[in-house]
Protein backbone atom coordinates (compact mmCIF):
# COMPACT_ATOMS: atom_id res chain seq x y z
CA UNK A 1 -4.48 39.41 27.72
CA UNK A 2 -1.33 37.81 27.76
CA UNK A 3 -0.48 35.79 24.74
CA UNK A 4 -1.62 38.71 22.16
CA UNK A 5 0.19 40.97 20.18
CA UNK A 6 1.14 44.57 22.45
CA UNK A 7 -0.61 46.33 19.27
CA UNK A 8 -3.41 44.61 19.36
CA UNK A 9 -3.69 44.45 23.37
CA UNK A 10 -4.29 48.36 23.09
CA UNK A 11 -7.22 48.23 20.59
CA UNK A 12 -8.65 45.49 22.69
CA UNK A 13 -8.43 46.17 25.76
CA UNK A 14 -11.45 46.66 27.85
CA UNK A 15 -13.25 49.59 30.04
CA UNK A 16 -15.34 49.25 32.82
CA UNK A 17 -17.57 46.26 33.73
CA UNK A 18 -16.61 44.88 30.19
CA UNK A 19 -12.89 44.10 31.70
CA UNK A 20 -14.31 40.98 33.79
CA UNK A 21 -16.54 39.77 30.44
CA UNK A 22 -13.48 39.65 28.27
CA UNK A 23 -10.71 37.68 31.44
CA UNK A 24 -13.92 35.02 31.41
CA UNK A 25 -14.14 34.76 27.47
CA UNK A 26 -10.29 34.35 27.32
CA UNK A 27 -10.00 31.89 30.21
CA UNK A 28 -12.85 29.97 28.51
CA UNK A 29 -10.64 29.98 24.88
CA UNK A 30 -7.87 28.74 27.36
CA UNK A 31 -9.62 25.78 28.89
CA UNK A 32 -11.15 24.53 25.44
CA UNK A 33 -7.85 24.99 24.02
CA UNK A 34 -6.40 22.38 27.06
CA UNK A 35 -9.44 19.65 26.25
CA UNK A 36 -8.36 19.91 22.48
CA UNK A 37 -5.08 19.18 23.30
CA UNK A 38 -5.86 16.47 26.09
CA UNK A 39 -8.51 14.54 23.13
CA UNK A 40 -5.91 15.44 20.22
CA UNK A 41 -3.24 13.34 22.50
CA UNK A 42 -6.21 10.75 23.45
CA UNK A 43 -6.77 10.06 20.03
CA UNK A 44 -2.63 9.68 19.28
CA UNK A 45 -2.51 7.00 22.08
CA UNK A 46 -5.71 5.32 20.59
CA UNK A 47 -3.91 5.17 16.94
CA UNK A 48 -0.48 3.84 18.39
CA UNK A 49 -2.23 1.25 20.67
CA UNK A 50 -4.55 0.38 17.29
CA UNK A 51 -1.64 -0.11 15.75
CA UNK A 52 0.72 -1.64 18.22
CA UNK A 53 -1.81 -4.55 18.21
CA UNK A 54 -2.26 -5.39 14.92
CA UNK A 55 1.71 -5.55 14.88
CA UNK A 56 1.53 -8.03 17.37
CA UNK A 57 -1.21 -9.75 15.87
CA UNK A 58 -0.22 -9.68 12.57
CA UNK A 59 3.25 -11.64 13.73
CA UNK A 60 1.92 -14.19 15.51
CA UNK A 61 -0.10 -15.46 12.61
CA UNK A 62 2.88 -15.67 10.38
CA UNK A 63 4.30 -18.07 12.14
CA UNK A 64 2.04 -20.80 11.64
CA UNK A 65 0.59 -19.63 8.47
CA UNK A 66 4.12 -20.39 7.31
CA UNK A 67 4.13 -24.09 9.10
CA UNK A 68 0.40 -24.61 7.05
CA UNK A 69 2.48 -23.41 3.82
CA UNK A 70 5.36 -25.62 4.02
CA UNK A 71 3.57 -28.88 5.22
CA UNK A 72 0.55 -28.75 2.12
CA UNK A 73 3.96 -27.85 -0.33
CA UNK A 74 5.74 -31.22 1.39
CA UNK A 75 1.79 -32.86 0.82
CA UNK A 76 1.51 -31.17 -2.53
CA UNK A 77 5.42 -33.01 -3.47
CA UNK A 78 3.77 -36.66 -2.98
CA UNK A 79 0.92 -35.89 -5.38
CA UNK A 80 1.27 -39.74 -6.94
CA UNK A 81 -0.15 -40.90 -3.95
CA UNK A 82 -3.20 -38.94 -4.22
CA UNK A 83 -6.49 -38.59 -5.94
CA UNK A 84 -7.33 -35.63 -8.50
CA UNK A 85 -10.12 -34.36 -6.36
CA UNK A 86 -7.50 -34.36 -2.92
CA UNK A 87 -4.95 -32.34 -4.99
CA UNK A 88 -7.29 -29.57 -6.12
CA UNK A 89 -8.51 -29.18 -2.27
CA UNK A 90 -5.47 -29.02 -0.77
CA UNK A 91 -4.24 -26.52 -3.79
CA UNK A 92 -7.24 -24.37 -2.86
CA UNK A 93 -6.39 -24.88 0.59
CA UNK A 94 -2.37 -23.85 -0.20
CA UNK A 95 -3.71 -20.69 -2.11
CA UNK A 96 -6.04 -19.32 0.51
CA UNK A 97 -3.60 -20.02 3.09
CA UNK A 98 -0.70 -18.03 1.15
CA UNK A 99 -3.14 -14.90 0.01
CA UNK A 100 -3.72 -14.78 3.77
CA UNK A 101 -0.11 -14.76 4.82
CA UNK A 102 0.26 -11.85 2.09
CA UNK A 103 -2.31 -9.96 3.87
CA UNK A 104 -0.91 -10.45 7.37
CA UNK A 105 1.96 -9.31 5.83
CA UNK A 106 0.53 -5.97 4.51
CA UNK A 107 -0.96 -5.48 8.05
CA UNK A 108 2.37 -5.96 9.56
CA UNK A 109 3.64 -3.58 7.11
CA UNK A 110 1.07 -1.19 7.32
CA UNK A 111 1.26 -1.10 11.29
CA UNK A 112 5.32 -0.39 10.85
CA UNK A 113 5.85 3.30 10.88
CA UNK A 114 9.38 2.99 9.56
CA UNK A 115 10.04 1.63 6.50
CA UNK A 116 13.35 0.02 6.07
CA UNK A 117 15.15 -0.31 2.79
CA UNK A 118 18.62 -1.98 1.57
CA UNK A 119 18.95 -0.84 -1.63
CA UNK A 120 21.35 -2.72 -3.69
CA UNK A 121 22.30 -2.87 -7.61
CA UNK A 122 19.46 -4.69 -9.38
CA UNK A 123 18.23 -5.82 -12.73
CA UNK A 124 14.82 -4.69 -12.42
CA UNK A 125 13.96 -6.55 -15.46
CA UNK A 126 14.52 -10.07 -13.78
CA UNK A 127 12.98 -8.86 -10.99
CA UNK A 128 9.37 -8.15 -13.07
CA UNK A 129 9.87 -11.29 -15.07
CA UNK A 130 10.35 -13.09 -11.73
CA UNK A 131 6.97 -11.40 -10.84
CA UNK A 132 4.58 -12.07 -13.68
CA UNK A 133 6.01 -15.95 -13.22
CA UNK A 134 5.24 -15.85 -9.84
CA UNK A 135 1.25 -14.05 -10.99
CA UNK A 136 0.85 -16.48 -13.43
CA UNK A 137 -1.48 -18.85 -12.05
CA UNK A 138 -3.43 -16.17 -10.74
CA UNK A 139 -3.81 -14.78 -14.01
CA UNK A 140 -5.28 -18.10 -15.68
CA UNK A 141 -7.36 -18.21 -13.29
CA UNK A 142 -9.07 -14.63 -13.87
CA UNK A 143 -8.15 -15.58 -17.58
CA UNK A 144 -6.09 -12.66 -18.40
CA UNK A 145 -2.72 -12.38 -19.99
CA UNK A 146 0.46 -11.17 -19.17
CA UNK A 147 2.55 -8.99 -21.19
CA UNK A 148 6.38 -7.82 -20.53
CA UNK A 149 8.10 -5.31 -22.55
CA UNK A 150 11.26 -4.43 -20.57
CA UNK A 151 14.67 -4.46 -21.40
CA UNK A 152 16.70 -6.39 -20.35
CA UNK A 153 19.28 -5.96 -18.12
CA UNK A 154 17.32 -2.89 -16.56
CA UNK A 155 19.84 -1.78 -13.50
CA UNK A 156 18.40 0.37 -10.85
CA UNK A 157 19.69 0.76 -6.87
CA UNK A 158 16.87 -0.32 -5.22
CA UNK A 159 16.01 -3.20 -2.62
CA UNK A 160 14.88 -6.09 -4.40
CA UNK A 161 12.79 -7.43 -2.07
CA UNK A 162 10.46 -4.36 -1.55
CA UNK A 163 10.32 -3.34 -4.98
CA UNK A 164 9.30 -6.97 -5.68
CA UNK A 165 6.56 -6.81 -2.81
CA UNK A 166 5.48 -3.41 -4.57
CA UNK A 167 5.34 -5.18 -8.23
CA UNK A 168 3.28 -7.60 -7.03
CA UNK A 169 1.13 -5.54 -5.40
CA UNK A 170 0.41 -3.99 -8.84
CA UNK A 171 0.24 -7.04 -10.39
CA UNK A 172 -1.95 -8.30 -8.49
CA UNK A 173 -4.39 -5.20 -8.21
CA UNK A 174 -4.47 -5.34 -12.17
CA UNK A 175 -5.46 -8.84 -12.46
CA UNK A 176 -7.96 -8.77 -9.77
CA UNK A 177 -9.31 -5.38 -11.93
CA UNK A 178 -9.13 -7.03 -14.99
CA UNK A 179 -11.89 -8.66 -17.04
CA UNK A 180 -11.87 -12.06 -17.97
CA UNK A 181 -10.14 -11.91 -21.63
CA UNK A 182 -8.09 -8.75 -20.15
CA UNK A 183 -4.36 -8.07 -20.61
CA UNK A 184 -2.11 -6.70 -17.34
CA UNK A 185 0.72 -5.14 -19.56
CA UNK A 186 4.19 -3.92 -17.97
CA UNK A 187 7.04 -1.87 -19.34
CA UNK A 188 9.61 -0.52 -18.30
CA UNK A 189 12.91 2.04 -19.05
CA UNK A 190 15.11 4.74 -18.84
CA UNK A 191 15.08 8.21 -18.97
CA UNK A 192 18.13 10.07 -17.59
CA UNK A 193 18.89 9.21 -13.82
CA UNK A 194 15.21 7.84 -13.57
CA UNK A 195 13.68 4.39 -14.34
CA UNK A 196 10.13 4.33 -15.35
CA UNK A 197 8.23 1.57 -14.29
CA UNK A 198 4.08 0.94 -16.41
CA UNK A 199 1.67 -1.48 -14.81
CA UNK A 200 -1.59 -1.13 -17.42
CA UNK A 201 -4.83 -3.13 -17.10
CA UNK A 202 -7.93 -3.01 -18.71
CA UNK A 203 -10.11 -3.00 -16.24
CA UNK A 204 -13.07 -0.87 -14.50
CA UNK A 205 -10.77 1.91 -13.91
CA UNK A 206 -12.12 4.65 -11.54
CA UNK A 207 -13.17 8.07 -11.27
CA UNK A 208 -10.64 11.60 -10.34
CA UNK A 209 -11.90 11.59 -7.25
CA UNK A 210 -11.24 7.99 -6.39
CA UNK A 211 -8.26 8.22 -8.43
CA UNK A 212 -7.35 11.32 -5.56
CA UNK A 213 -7.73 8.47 -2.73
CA UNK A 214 -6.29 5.45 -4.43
CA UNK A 215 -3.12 5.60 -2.10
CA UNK A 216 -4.76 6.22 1.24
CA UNK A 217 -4.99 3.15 3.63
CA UNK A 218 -8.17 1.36 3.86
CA UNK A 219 -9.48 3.18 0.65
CA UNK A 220 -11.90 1.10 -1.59
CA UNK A 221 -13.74 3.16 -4.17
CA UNK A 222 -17.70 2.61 -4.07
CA UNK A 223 -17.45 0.93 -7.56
CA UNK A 224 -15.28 -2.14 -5.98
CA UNK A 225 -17.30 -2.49 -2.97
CA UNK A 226 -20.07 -2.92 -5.24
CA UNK A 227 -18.85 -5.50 -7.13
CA UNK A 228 -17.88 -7.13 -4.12
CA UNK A 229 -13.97 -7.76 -5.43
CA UNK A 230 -11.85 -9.22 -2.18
CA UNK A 231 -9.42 -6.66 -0.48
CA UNK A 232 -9.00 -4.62 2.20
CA UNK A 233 -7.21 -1.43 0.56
CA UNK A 234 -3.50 -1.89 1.73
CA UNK A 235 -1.87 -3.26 -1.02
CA UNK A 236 -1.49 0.45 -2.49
CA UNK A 237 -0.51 2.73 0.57
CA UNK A 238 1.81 0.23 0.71
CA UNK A 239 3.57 0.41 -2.18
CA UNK A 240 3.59 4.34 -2.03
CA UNK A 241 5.25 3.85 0.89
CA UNK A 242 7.79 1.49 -0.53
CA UNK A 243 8.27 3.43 -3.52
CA UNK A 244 8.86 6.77 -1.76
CA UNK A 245 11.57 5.29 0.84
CA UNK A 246 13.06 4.92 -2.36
CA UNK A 247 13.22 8.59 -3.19
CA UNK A 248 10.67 7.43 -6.08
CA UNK A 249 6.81 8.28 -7.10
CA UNK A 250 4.04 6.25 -8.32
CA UNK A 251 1.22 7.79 -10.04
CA UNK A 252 -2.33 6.86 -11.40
CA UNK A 253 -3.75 8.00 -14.72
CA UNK A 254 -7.42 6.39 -15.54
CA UNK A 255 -10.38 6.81 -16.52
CA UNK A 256 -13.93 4.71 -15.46
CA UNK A 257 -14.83 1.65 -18.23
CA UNK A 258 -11.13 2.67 -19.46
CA UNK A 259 -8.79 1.25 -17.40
CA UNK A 260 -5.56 2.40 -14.87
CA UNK A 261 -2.11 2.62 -15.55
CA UNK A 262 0.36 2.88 -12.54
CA UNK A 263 3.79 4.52 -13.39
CA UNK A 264 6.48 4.07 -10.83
CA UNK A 265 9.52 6.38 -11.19
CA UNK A 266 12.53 5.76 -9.21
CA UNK A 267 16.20 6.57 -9.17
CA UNK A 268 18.58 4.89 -11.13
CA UNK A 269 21.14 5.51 -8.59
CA UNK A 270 20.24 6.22 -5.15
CA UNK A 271 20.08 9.96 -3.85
CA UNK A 272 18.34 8.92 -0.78
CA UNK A 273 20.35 7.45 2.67
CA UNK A 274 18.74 3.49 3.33
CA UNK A 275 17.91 2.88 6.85
């Protein structure tokens, strides 16, 4: 009986023939306690290979995803010499081609267990402006409108380049939420040693329970499946993930037919160590 309390040794242990009953019972718990552990550890190996490969994966595509990129922008720059109807296909082609370098990206991300940051001071509101410029053709195209209230500068010690990867993954979740006619609204400001960061749409919003999920990887709520909106449920985790290597939160208040708002909070100055 080795392995239990001496107390409770006393009140159980055994008389007579039931002596051998109990030694079998406990070597049983023992071996079923070794397979748990020997599947638990299966399973860890299965997730790190899993993940080790779309790492690997996700890399090699970059690299010629970029090359497509750069030769229909070099294209794209002798326009003149073109027909109408040759410019919109290669601009389709050019726009397919960069949402799936953003997604390889997000895999690669999503695949890296450590996060690495470098904060540095930043104007946050630049950085959002920079954003919605960068959303704005994606935003005609859904035909909703982009609205900025931020002011201006906005200072915050953060690492531009993942908190602009994390804006745009909001902005881009609104607009893709949003109704044609919509508005993606974003504000921003101050309140003691935090900055509070608003990304409001007006679209489907969700339920609490989806809400509950919204940050997990892979999570699409049964509403957006439905309606058969593109995505593979990264964009989010990720941002969480940004956002708290940041020392920061990000939260989700909405309500279905009403709507989501995503607040980001983060330090002004950072608390945290960067990697």
């Amino acid at each position: 009986m080795a392995g239990f309390p001496r107390r409770l040794q006393t009140l159980l242990r055994p008389t007579g023939g039931r002596e051998a009953e109990l030694n079998a019972l406990l070597e049983d718990s023992l071996e079923r306690e070794r397979q748990l552990s020997d599947e638990v550890a299966g399973v860890v190996d299965a997730l790190t290979a899993k993940d080790n490969l779309v790492a690997n994966v996700s890399h090699e595509f970059r690299t010629p995803l970029t090359s497509i990129i750069g030769n229909l922008d070099l294209v794209l720059g002798e326009s003149e010499e073109l027909s109408p109807t040759a410019v919109r296909r290669i601009e389709v082609a050019q726009r397919n081609a960069e949402r799936l370098l953003a997604l390889v990206s997000d895999l690669l991300v999503s695949a890296d267990s450590t996060l690495h940051v470098h904060p540095r001071r930043t104007d946050l509101a630049n950085l959002v402006e920079t954003s919605l410029g960068s959303a704005q053709a994606h935003a005609e195209a859904a035909q909703v409108s982009l609205s900025m209230d931020i002011p201006a500068p906005l200072w915050a010690d953060v690492d531009p380049l993942r908190i602009s990867q994390a804006v745009d993954n909001l902005v881009s979740n609104a607009i893709k939420y949003s109704p044609a006619g919509g508005t993606v609204r974003v504000s921003a400001g101050q309140e003691g040693g935090r900055v509070l960061l608003h990304v409001e749409d007006d679209g489907m919003g969700m339920t609490a329970a989806d809400a509950d999920r919204v940050f997990t990887r892979f999570f699409r709520s049964p509403a957006v499946r439905e309606g058969s909106i593109p995505g593979i449920g990264l964009g989010l985790s990720i941002t969480k993930a940004i956002i708290e290597r940041h020392g920061g939160t990000i939260s989700c208040r909405t309500l279905p037919g009403c709507g989501s708002t995503f607040t980001v909070e983060l330090p002004a100055q950072q608390t945290t160590p960067a990697s």
